[in-house]
PDB file of N, CA and C in Angstrom:
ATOM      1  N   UNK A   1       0.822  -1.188   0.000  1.00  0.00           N
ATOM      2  CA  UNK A   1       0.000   0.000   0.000  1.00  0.00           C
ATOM      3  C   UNK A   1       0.866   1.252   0.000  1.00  0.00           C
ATOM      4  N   UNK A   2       1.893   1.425   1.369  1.00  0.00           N
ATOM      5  CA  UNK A   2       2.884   2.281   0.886  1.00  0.00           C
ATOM      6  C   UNK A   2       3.681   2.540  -0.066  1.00  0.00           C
ATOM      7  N   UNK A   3       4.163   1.250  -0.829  1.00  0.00           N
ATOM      8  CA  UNK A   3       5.452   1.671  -1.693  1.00  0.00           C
ATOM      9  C   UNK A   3       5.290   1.213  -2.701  1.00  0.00           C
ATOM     10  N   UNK A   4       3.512   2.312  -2.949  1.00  0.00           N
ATOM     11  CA  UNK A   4       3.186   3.506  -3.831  1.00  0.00           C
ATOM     12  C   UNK A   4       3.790   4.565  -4.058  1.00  0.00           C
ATOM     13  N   UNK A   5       4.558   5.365  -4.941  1.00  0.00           N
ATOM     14  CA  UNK A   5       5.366   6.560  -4.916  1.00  0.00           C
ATOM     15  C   UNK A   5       4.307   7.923  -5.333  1.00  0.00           C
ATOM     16  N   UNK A   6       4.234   8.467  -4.214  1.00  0.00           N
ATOM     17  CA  UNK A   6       3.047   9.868  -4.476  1.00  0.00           C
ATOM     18  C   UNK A   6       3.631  10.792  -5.506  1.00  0.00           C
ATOM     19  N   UNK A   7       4.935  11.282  -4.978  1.00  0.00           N
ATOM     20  CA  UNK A   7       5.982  12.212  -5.846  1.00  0.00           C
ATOM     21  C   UNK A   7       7.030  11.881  -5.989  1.00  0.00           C
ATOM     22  N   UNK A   8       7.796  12.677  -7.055  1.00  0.00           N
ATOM     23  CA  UNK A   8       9.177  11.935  -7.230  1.00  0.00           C
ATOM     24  C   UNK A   8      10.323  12.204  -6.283  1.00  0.00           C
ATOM     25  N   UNK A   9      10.152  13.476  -5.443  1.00  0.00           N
ATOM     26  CA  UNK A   9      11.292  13.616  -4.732  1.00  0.00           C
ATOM     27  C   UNK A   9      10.965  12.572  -3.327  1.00  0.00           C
ATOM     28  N   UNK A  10      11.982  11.907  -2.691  1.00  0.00           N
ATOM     29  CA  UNK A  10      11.789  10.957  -1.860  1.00  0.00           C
ATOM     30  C   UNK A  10      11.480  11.217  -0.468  1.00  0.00           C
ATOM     31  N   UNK A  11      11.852  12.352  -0.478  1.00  0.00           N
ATOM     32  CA  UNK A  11      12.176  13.343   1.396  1.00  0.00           C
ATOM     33  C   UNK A  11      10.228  13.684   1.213  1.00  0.00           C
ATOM     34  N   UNK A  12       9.820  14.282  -0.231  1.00  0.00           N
ATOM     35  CA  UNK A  12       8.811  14.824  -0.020  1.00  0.00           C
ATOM     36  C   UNK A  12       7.516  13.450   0.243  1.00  0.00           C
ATOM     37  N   UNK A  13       7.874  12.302  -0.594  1.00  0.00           N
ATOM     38  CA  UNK A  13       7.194  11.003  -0.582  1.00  0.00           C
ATOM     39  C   UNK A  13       6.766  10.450   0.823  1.00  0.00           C
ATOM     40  N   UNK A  14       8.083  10.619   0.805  1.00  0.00           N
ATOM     41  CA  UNK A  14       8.094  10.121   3.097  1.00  0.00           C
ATOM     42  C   UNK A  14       7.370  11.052   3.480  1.00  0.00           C
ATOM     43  N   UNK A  15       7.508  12.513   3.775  1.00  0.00           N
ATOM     44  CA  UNK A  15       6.829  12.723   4.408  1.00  0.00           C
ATOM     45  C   UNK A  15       5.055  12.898   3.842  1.00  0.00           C
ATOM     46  N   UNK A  16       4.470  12.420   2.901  1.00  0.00           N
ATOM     47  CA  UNK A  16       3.100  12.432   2.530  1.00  0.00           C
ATOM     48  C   UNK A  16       2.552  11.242   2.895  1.00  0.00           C
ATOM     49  N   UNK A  17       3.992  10.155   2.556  1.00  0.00           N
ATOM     50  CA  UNK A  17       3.253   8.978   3.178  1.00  0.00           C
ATOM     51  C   UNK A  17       3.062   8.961   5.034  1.00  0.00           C
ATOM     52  N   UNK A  18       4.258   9.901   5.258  1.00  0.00           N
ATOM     53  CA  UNK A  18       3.714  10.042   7.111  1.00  0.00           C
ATOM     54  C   UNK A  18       2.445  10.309   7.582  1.00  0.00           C
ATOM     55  N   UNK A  19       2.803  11.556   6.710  1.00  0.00           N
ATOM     56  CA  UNK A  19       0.788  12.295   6.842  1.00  0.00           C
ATOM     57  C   UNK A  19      -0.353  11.091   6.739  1.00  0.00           C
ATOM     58  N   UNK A  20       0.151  10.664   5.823  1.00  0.00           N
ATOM     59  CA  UNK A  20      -1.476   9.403   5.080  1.00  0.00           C
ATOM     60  C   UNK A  20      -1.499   8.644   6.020  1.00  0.00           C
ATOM     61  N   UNK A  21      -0.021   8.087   6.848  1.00  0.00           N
ATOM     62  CA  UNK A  21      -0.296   6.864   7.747  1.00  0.00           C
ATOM     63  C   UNK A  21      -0.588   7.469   9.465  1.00  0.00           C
ATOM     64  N   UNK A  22      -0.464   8.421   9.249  1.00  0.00           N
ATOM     65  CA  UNK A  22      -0.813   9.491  10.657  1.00  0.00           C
ATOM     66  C   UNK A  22      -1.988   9.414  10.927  1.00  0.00           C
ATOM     67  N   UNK A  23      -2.823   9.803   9.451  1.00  0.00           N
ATOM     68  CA  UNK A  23      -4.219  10.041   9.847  1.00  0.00           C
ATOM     69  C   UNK A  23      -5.053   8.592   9.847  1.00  0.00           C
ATOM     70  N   UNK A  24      -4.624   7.549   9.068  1.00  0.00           N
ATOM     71  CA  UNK A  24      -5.070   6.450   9.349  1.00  0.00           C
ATOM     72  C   UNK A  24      -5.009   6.132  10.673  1.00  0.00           C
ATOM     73  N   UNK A  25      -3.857   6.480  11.542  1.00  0.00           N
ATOM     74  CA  UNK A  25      -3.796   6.286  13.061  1.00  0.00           C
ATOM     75  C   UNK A  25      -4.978   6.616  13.499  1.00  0.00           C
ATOM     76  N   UNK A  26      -4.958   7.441  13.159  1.00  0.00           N
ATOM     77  CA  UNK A  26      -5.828   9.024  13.811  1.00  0.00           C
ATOM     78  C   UNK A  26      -7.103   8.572  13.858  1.00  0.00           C
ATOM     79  N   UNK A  27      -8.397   8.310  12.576  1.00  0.00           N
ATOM     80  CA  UNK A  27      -9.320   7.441  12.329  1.00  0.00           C
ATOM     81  C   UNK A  27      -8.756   5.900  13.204  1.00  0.00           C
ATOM     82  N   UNK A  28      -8.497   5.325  13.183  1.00  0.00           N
ATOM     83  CA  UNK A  28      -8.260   3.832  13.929  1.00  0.00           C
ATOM     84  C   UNK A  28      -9.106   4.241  15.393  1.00  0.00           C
ATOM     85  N   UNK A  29      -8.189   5.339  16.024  1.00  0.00           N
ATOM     86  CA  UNK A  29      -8.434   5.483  17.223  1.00  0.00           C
ATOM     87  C   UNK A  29      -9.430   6.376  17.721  1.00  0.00           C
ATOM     88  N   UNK A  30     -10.304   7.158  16.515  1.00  0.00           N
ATOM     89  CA  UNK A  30     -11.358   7.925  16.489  1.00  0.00           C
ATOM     90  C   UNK A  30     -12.347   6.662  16.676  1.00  0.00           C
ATOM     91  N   UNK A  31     -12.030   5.797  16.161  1.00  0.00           N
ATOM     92  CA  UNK A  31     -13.310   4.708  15.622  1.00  0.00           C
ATOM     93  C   UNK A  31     -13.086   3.305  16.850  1.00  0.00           C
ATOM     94  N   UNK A  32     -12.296   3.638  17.071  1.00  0.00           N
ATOM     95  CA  UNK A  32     -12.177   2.505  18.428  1.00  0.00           C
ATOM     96  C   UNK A  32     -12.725   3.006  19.517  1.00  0.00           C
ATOM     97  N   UNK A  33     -12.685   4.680  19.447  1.00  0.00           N
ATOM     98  CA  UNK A  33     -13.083   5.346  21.113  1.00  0.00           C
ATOM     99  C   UNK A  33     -14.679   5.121  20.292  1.00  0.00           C
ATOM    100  N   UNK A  34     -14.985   5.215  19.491  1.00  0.00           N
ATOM    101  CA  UNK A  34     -16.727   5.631  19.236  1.00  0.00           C
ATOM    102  C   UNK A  34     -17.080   3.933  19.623  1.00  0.00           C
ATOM    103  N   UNK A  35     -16.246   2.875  19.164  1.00  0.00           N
ATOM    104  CA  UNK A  35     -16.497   1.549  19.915  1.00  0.00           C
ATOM    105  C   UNK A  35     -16.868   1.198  20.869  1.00  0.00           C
ATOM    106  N   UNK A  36     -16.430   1.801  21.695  1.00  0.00           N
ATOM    107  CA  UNK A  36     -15.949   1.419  23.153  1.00  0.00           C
ATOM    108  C   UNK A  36     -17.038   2.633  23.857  1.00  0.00           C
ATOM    109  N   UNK A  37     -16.858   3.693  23.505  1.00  0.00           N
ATOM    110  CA  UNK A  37     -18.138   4.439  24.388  1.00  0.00           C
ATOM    111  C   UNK A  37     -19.284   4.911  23.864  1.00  0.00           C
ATOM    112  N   UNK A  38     -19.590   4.629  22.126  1.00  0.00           N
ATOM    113  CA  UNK A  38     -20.822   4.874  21.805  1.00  0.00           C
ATOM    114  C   UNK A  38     -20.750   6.687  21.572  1.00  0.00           C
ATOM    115  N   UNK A  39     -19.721   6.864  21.241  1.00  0.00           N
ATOM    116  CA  UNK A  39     -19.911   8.486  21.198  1.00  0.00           C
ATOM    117  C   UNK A  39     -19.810   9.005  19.706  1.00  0.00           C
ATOM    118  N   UNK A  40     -21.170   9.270  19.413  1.00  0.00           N
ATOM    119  CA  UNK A  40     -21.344   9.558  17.579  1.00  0.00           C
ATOM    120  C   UNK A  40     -20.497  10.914  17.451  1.00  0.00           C
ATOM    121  N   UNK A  41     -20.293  12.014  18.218  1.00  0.00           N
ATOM    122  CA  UNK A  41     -19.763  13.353  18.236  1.00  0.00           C
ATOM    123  C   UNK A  41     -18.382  13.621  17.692  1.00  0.00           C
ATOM    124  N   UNK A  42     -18.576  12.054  18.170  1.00  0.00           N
ATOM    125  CA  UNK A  42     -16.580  12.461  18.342  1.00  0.00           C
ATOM    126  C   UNK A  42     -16.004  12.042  16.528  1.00  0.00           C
ATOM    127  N   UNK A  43     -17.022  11.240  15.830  1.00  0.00           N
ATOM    128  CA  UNK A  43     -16.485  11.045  14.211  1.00  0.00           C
ATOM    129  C   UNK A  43     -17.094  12.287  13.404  1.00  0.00           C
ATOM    130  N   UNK A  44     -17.824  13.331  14.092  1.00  0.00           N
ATOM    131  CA  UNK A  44     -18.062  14.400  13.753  1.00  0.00           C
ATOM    132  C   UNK A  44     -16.609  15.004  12.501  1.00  0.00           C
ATOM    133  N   UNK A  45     -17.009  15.558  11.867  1.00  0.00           N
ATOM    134  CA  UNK A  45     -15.973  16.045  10.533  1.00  0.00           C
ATOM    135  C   UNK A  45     -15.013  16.955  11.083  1.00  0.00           C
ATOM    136  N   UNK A  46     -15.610  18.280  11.795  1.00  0.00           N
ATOM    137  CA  UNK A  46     -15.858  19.443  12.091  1.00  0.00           C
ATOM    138  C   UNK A  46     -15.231  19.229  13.632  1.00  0.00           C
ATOM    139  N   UNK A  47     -15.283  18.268  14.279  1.00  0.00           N
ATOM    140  CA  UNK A  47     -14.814  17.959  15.332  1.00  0.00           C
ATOM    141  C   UNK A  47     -12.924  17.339  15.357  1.00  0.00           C
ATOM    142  N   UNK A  48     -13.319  16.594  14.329  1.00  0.00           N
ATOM    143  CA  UNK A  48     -11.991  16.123  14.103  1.00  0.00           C
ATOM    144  C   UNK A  48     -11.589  17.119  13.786  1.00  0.00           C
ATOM    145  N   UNK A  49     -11.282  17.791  12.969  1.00  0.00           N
ATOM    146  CA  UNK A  49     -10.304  18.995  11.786  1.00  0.00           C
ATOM    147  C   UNK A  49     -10.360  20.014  13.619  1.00  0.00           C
ATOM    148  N   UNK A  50     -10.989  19.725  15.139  1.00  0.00           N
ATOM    149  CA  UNK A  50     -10.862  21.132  16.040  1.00  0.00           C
ATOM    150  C   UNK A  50     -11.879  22.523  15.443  1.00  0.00           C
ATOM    151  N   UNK A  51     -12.690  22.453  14.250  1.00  0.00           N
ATOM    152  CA  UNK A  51     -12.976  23.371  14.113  1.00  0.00           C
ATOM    153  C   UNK A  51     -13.791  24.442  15.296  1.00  0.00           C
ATOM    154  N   UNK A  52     -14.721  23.245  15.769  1.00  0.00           N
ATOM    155  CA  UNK A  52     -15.067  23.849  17.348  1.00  0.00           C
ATOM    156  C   UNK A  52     -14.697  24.778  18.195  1.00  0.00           C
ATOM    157  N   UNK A  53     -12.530  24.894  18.373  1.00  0.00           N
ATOM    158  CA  UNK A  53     -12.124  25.310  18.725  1.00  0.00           C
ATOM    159  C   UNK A  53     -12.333  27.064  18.378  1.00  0.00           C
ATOM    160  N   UNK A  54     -12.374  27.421  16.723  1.00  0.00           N
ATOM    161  CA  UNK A  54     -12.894  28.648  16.624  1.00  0.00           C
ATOM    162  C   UNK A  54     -14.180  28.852  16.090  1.00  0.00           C
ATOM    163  N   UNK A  55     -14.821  28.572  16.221  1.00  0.00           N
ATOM    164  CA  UNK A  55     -16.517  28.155  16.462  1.00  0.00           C
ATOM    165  C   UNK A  55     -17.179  27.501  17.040  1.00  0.00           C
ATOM    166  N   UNK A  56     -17.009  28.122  18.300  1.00  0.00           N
ATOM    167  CA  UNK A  56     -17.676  26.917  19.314  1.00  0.00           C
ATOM    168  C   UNK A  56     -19.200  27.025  19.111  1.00  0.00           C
ATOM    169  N   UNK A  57     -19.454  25.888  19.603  1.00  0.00           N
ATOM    170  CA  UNK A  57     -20.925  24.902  19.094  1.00  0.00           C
ATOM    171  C   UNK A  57     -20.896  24.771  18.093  1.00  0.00           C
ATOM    172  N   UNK A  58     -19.992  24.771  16.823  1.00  0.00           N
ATOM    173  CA  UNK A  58     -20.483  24.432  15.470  1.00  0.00           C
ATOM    174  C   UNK A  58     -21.024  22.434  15.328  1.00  0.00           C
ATOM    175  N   UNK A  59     -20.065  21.915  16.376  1.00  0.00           N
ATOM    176  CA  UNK A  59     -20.787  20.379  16.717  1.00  0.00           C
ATOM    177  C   UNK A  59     -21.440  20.132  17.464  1.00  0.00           C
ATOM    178  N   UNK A  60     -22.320  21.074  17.701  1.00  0.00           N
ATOM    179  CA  UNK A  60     -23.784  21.130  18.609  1.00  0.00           C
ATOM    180  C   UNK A  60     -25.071  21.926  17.544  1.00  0.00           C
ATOM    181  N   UNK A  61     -26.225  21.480  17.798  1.00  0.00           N
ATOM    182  CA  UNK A  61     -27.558  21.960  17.214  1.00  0.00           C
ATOM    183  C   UNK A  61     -27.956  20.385  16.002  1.00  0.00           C
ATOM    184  N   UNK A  62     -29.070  21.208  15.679  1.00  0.00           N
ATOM    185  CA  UNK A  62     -30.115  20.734  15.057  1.00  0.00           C
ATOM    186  C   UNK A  62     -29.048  20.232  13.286  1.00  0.00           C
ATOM    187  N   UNK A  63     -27.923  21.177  12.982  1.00  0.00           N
ATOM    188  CA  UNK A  63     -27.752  20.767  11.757  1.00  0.00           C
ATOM    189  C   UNK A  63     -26.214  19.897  12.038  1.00  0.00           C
ATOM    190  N   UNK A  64     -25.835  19.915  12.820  1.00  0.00           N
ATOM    191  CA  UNK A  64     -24.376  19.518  13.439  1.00  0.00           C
ATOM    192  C   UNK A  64     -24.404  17.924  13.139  1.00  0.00           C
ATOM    193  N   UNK A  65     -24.843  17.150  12.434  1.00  0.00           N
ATOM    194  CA  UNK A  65     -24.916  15.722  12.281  1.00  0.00           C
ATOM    195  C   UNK A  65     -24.627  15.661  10.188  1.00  0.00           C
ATOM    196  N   UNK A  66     -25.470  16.752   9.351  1.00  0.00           N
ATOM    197  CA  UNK A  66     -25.819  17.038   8.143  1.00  0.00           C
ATOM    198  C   UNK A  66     -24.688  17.469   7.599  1.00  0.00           C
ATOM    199  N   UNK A  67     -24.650  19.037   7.906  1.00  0.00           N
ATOM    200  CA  UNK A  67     -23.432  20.129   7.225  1.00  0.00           C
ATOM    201  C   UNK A  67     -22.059  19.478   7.287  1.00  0.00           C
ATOM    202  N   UNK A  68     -21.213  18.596   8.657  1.00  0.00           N
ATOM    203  CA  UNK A  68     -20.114  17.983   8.316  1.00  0.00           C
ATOM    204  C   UNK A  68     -19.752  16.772   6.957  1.00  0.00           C
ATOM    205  N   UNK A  69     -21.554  16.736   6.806  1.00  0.00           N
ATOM    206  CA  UNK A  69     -20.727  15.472   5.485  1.00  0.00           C
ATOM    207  C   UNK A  69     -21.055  15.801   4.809  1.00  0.00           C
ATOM    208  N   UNK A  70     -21.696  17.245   4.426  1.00  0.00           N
ATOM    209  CA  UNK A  70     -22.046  18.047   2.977  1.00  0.00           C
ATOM    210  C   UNK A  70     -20.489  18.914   2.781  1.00  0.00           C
ATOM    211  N   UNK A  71     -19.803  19.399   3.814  1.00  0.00           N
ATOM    212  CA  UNK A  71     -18.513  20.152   3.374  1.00  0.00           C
ATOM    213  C   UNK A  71     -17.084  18.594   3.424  1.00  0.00           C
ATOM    214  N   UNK A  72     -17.427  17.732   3.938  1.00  0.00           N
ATOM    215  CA  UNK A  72     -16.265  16.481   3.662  1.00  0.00           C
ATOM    216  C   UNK A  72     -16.944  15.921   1.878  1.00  0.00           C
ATOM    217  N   UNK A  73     -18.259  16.156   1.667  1.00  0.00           N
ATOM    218  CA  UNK A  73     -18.578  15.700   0.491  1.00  0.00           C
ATOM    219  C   UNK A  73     -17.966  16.578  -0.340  1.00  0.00           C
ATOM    220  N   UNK A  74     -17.452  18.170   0.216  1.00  0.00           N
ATOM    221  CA  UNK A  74     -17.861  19.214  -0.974  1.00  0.00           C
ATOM    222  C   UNK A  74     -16.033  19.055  -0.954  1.00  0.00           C
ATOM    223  N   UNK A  75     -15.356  18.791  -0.041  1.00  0.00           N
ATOM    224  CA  UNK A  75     -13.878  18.516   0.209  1.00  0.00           C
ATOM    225  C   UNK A  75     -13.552  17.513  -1.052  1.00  0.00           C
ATOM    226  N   UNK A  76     -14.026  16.207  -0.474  1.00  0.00           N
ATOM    227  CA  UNK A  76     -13.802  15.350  -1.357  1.00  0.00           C
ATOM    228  C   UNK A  76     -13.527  15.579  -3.321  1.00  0.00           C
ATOM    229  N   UNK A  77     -14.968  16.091  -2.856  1.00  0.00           N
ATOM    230  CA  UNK A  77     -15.429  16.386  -4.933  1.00  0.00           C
ATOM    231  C   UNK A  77     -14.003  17.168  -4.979  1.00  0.00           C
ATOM    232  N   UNK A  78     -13.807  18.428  -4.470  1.00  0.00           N
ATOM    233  CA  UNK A  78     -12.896  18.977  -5.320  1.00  0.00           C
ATOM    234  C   UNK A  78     -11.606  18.583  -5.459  1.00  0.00           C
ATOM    235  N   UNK A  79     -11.032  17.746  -4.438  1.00  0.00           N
ATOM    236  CA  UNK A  79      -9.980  17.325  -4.920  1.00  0.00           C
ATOM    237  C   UNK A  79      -9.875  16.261  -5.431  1.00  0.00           C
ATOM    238  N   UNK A  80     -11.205  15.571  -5.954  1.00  0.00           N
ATOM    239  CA  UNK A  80     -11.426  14.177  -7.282  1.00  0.00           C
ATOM    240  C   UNK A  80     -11.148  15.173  -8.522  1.00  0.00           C
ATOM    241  N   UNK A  81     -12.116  16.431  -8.640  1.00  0.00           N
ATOM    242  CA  UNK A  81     -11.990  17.326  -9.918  1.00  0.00           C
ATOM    243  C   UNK A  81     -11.018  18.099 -10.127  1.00  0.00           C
ATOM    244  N   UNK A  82     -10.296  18.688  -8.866  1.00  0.00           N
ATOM    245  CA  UNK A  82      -9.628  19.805  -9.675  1.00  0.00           C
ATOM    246  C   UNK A  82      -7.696  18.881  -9.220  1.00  0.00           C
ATOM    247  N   UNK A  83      -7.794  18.250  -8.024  1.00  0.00           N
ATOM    248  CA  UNK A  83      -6.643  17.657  -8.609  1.00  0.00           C
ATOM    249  C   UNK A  83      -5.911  16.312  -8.442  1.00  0.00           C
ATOM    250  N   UNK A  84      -6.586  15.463  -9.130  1.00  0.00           N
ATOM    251  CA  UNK A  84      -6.762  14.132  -9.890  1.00  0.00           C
ATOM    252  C   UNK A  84      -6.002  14.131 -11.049  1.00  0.00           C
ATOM    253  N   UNK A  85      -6.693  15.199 -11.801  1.00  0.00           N
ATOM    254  CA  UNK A  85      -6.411  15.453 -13.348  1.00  0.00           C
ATOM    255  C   UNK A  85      -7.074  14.422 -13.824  1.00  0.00           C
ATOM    256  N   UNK A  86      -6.388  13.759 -15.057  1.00  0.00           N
ATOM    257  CA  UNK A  86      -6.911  12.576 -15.809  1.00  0.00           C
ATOM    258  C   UNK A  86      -6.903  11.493 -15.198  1.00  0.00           C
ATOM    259  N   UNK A  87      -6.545  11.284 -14.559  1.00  0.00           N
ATOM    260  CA  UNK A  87      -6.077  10.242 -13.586  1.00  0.00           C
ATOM    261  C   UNK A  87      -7.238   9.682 -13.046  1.00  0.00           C
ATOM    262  N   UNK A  88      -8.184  10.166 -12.640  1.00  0.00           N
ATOM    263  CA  UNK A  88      -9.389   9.974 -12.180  1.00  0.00           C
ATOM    264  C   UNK A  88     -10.375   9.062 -13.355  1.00  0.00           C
ATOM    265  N   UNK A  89     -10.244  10.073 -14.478  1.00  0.00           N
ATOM    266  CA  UNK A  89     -11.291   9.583 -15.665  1.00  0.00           C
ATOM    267  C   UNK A  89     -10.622   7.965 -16.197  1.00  0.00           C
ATOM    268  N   UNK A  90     -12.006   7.854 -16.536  1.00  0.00           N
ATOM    269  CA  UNK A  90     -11.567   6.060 -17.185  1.00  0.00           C
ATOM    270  C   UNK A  90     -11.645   6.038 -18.632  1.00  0.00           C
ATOM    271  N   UNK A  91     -11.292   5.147 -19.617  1.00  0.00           N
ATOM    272  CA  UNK A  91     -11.183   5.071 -20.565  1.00  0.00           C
ATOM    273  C   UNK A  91     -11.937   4.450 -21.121  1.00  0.00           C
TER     274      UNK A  91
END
């Protein structure tokens, strides 16, 4: 799975593959605590990324379950479209 080569310089490779295997940590142990105590809040989008921190209550109310997977949806899309490139499209 790793040794996939992201870019060509090697210093920069390592460290993207750090990042990628960081946050896989990161999710593992987001998703083991929601295991273990039943806490839906905490796989919150908006929670993870700290946004809370400068908007507090943004993971509290009535839309706080919706809007995190309409802006991880709106995340996603753009970096399938704008940078994928061809790479994405099939033949």
């Amino acid at each position: 799975m790793l040794t996939h080569q992201f870019v060509r310089n090697r210093y920069l490779d390592a460290f993207l593959k750090l990042v990628f295997l960081s946050g896989l940590v990161h999710i593992f142990i987001l998703l083991s605590y929601y295991a273990v105590n039943g806490d839906l809040a905490i796989l919150n989008y908006f929670n993870i990324l700290d946004l809370d921190l400068f908007f507090p209550g943004i993971t509290l109310g009535n839309t706080s379950n919706i809007t995190p997977f309409v802006a991880l949806s709106a995340v996603y899309s753009g970096i399938l479209f704008f940078f994928t490139g061809s790479r994405g499209k099939q033949k």
